[in-house]
N, C-alpha and C. Protein backbone atom coordinates (compact mmCIF):
# COMPACT_ATOMS: atom_id res chain seq x y z
N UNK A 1 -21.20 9.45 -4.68
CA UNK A 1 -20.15 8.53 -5.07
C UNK A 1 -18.86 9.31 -5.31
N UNK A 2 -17.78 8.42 -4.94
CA UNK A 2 -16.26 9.32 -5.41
C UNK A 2 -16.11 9.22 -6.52
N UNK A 3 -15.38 9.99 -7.08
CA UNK A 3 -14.91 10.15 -8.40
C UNK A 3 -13.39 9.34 -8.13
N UNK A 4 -12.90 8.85 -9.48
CA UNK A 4 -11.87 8.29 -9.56
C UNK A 4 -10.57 9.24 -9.17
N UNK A 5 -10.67 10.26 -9.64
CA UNK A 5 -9.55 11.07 -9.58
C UNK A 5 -9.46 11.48 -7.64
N UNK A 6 -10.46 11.25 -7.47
CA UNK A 6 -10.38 11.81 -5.63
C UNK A 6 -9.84 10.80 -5.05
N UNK A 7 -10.55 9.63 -5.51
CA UNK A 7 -9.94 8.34 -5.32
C UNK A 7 -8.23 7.75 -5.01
N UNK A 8 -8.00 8.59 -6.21
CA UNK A 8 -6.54 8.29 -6.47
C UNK A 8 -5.28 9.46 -5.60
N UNK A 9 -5.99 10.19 -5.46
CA UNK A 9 -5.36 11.23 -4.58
C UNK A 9 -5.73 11.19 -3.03
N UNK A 10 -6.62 10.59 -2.80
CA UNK A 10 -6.80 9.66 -1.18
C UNK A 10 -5.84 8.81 -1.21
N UNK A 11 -5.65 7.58 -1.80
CA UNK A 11 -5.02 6.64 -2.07
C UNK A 11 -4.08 7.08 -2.02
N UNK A 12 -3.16 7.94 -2.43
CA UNK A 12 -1.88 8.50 -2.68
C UNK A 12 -1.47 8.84 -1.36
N UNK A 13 -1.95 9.51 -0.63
CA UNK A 13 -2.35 10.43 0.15
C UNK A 13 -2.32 9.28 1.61
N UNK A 14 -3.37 8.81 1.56
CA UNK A 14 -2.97 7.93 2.43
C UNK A 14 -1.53 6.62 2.66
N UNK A 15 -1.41 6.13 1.32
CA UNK A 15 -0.29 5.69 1.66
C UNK A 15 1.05 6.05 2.22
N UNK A 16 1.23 6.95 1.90
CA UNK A 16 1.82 8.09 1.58
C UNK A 16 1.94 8.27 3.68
N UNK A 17 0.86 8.67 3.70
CA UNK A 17 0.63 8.47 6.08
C UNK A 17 0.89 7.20 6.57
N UNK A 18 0.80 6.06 5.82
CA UNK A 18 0.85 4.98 6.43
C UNK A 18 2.25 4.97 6.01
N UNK A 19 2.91 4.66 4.74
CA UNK A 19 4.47 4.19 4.84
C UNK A 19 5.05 5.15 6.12
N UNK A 20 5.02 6.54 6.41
CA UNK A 20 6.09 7.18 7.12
C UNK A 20 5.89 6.93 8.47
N UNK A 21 4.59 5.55 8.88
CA UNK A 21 4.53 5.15 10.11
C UNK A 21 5.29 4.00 10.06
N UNK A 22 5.47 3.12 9.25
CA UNK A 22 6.10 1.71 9.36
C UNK A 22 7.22 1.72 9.05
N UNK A 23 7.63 0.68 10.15
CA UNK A 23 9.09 0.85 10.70
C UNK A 23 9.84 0.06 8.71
N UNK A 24 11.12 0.57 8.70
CA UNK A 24 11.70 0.05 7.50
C UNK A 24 11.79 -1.63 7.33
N UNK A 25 11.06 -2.21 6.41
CA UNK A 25 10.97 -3.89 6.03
C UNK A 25 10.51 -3.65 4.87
N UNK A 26 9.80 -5.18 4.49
CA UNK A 26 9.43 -5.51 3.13
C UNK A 26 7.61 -4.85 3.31
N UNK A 27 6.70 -4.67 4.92
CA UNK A 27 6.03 -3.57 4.24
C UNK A 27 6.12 -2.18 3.54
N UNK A 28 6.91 -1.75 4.01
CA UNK A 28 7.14 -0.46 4.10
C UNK A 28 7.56 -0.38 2.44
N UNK A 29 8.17 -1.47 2.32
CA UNK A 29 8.55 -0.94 1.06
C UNK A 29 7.62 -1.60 -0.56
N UNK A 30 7.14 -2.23 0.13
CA UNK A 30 5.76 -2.50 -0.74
C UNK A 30 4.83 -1.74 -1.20
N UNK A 31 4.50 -0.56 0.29
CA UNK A 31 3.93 0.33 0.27
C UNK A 31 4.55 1.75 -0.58
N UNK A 32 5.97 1.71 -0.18
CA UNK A 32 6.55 2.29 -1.05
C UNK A 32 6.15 2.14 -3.05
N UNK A 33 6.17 0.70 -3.41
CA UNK A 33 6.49 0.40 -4.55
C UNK A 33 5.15 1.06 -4.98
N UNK A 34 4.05 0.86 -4.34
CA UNK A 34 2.47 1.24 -4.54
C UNK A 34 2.30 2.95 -4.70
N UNK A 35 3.06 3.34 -3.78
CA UNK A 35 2.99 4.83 -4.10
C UNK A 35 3.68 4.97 -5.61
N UNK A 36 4.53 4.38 -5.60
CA UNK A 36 4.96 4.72 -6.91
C UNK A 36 4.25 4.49 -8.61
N UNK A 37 3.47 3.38 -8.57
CA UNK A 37 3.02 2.84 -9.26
C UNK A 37 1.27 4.17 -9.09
N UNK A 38 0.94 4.24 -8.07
CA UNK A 38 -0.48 4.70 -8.22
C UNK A 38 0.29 6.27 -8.78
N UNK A 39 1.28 6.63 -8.83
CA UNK A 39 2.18 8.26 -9.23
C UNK A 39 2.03 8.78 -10.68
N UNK A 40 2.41 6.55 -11.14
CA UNK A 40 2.32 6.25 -12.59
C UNK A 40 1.31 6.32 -13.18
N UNK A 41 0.05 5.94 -12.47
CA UNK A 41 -0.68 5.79 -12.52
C UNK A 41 -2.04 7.30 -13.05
N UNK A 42 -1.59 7.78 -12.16
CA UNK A 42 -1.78 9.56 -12.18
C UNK A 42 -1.89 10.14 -13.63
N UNK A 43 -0.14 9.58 -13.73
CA UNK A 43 0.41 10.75 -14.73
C UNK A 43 -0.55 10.68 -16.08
N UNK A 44 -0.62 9.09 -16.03
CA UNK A 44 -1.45 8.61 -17.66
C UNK A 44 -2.64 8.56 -17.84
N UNK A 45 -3.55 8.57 -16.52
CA UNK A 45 -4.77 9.53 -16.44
C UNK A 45 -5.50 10.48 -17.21
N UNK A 46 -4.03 11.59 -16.32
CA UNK A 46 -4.45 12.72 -16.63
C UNK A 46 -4.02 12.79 -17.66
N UNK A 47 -2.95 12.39 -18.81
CA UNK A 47 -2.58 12.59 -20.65
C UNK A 47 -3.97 11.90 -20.80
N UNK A 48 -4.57 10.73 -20.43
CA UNK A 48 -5.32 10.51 -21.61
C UNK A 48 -6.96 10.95 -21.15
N UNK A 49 -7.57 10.68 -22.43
CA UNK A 49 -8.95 11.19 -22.34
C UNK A 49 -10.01 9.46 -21.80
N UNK A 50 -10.95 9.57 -20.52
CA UNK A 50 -11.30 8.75 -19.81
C UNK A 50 -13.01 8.69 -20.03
N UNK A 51 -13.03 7.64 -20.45
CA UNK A 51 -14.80 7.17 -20.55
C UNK A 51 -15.15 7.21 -19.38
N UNK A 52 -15.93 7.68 -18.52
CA UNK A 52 -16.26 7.71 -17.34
C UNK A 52 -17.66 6.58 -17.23
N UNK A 53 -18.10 6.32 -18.26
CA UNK A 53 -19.53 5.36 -18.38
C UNK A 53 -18.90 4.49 -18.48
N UNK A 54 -17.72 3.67 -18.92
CA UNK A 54 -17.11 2.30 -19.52
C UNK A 54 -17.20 1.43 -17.85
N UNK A 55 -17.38 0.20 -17.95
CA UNK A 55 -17.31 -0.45 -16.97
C UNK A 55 -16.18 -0.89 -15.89
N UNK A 56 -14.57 -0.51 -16.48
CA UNK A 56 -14.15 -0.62 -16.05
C UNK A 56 -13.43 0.76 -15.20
N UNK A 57 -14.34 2.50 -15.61
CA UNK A 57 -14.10 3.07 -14.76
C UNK A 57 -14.05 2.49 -13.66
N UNK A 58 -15.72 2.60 -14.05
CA UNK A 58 -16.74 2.18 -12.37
C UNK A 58 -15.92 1.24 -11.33
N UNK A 59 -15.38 0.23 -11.96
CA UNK A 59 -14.73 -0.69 -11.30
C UNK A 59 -13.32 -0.31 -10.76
N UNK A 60 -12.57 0.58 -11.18
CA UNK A 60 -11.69 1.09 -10.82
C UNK A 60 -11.81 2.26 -9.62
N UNK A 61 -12.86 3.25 -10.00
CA UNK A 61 -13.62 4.03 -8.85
C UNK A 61 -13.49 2.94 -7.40
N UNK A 62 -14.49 1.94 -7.97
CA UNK A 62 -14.73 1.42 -6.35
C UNK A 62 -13.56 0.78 -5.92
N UNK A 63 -12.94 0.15 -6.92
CA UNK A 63 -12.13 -0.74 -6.25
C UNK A 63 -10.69 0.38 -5.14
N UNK A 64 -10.73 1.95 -5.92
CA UNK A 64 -10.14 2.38 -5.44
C UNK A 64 -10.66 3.40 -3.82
N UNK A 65 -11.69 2.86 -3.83
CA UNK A 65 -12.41 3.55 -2.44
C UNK A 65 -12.41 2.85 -1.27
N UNK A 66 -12.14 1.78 -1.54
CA UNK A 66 -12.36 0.00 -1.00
C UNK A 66 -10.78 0.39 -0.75
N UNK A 67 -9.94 0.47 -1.26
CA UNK A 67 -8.17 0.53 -0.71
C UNK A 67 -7.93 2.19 0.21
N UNK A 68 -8.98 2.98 -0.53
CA UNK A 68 -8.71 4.00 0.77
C UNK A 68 -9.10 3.88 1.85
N UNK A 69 -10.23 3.16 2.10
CA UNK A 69 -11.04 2.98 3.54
C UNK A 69 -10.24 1.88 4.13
N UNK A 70 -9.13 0.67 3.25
CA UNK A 70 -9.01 0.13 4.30
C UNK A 70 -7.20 0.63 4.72
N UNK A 71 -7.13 1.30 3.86
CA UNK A 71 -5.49 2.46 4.23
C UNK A 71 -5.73 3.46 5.64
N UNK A 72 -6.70 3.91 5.65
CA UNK A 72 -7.58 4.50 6.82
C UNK A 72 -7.62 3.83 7.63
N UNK A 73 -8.35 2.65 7.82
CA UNK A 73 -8.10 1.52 8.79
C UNK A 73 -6.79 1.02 9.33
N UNK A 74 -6.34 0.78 8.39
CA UNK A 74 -4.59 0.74 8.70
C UNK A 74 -3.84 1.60 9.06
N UNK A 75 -4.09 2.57 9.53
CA UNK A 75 -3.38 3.65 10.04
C UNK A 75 -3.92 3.73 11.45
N UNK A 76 -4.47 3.50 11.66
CA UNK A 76 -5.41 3.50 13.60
C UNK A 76 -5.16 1.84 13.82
N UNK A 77 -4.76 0.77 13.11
CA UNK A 77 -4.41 -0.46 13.50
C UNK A 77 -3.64 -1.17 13.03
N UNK A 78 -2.06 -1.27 13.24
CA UNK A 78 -0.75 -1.46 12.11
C UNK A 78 -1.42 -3.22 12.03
N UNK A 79 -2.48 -3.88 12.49
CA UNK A 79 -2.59 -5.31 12.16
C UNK A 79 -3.01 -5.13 10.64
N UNK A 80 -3.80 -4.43 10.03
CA UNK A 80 -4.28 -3.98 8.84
C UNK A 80 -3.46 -3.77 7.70
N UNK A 81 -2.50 -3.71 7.96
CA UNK A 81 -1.43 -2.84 6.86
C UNK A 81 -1.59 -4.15 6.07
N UNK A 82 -1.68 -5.31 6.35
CA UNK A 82 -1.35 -6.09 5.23
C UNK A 82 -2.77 -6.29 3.99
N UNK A 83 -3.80 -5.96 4.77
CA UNK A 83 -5.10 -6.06 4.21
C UNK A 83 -5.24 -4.78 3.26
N UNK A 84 -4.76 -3.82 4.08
CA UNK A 84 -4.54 -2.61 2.80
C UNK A 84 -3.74 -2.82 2.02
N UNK A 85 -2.40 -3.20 1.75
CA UNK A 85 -1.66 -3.47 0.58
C UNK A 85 -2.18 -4.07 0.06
N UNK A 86 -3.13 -5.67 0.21
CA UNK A 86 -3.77 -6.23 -0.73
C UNK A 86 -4.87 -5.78 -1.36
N UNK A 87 -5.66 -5.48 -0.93
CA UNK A 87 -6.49 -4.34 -1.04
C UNK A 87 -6.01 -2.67 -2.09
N UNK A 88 -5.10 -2.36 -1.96
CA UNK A 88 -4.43 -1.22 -2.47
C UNK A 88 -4.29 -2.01 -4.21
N UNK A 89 -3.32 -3.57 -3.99
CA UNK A 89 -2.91 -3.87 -4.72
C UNK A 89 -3.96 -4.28 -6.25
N UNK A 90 -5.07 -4.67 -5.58
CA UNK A 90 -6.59 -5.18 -6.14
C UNK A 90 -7.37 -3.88 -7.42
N UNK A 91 -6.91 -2.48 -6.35
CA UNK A 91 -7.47 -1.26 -7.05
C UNK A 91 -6.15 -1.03 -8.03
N UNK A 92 -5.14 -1.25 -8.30
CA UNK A 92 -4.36 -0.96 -9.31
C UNK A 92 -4.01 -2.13 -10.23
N UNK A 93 -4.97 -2.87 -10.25
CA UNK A 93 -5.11 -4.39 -11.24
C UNK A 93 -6.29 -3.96 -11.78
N UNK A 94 -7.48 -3.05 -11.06
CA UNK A 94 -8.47 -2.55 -11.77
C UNK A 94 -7.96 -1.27 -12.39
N UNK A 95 -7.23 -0.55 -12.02
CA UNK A 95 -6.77 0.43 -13.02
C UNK A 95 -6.43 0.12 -14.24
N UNK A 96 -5.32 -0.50 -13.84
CA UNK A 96 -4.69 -0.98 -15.21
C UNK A 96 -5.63 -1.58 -16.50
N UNK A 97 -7.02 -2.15 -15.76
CA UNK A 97 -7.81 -2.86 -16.73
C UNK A 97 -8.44 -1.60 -17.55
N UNK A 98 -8.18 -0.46 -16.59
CA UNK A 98 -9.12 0.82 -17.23
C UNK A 98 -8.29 1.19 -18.41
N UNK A 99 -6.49 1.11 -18.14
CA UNK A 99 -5.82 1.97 -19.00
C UNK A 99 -5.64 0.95 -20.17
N UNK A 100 -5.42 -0.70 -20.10
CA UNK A 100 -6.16 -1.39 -20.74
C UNK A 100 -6.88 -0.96 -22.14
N UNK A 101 -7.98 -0.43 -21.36
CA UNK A 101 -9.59 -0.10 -22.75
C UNK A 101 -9.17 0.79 -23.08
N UNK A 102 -8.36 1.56 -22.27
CA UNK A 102 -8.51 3.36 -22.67
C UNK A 102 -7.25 3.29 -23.66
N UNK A 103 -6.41 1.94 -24.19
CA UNK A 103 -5.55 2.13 -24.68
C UNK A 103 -4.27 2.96 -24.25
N UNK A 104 -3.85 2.65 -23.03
CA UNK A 104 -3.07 3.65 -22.13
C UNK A 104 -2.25 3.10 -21.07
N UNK A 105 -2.13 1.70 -21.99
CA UNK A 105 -1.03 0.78 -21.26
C UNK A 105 0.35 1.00 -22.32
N UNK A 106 1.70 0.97 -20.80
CA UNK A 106 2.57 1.48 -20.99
C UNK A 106 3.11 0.33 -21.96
């Protein structure tokens, strides 16, 4: 299984390949807003200390493996890009539920 933190640095990582393929619009810059937010996302992570047993790791883990595989997909088929942003968008609604518990909402 991935770990969250690999997770989030795929995720990064991949968006990151996909925005500098799409031409400038409202994907591109969606994708943009997402890099930024998963950046945010990072930073408060790594300050705080993370239950890795709590349920809404777990849920954050997958939900963020589920947006890399389909960021991957979207990069070999620009029809996808929209399924990955939603998808992208899904794993950082489960984050947030993590930083949420972890007391680590901004």
């Amino acid at each position: 299984m991935s770990t969250l933190g690999t997770n989030l640095a795929k995720t990064l990582r991949y968006l990151t390949e996909l925005y500098v393929t799409l031409p400038d619009g409202t994907q591109k810059k969606e994708v943009h807003d997402q890099i930024l937010k998963i950046s945010d996302t990072i930073d408060k992570l790594v300050d705080g200390a993370l239950r890795t047993r709590i349920k809404e790791y777990k849920d954050a883990t997958e939900a963020l493996g589920k947006a890399v595989e389909d960021i991957d997909k979207a990069k070999s088929d620009i029809a996808k890009v929209a399924k990955a942003i939603d998808t992208t968008a899904k794993a950082i609604s489960a984050i947030a539920k993590l930083l949420a518990i972890l007391g680590l909402c901004a």
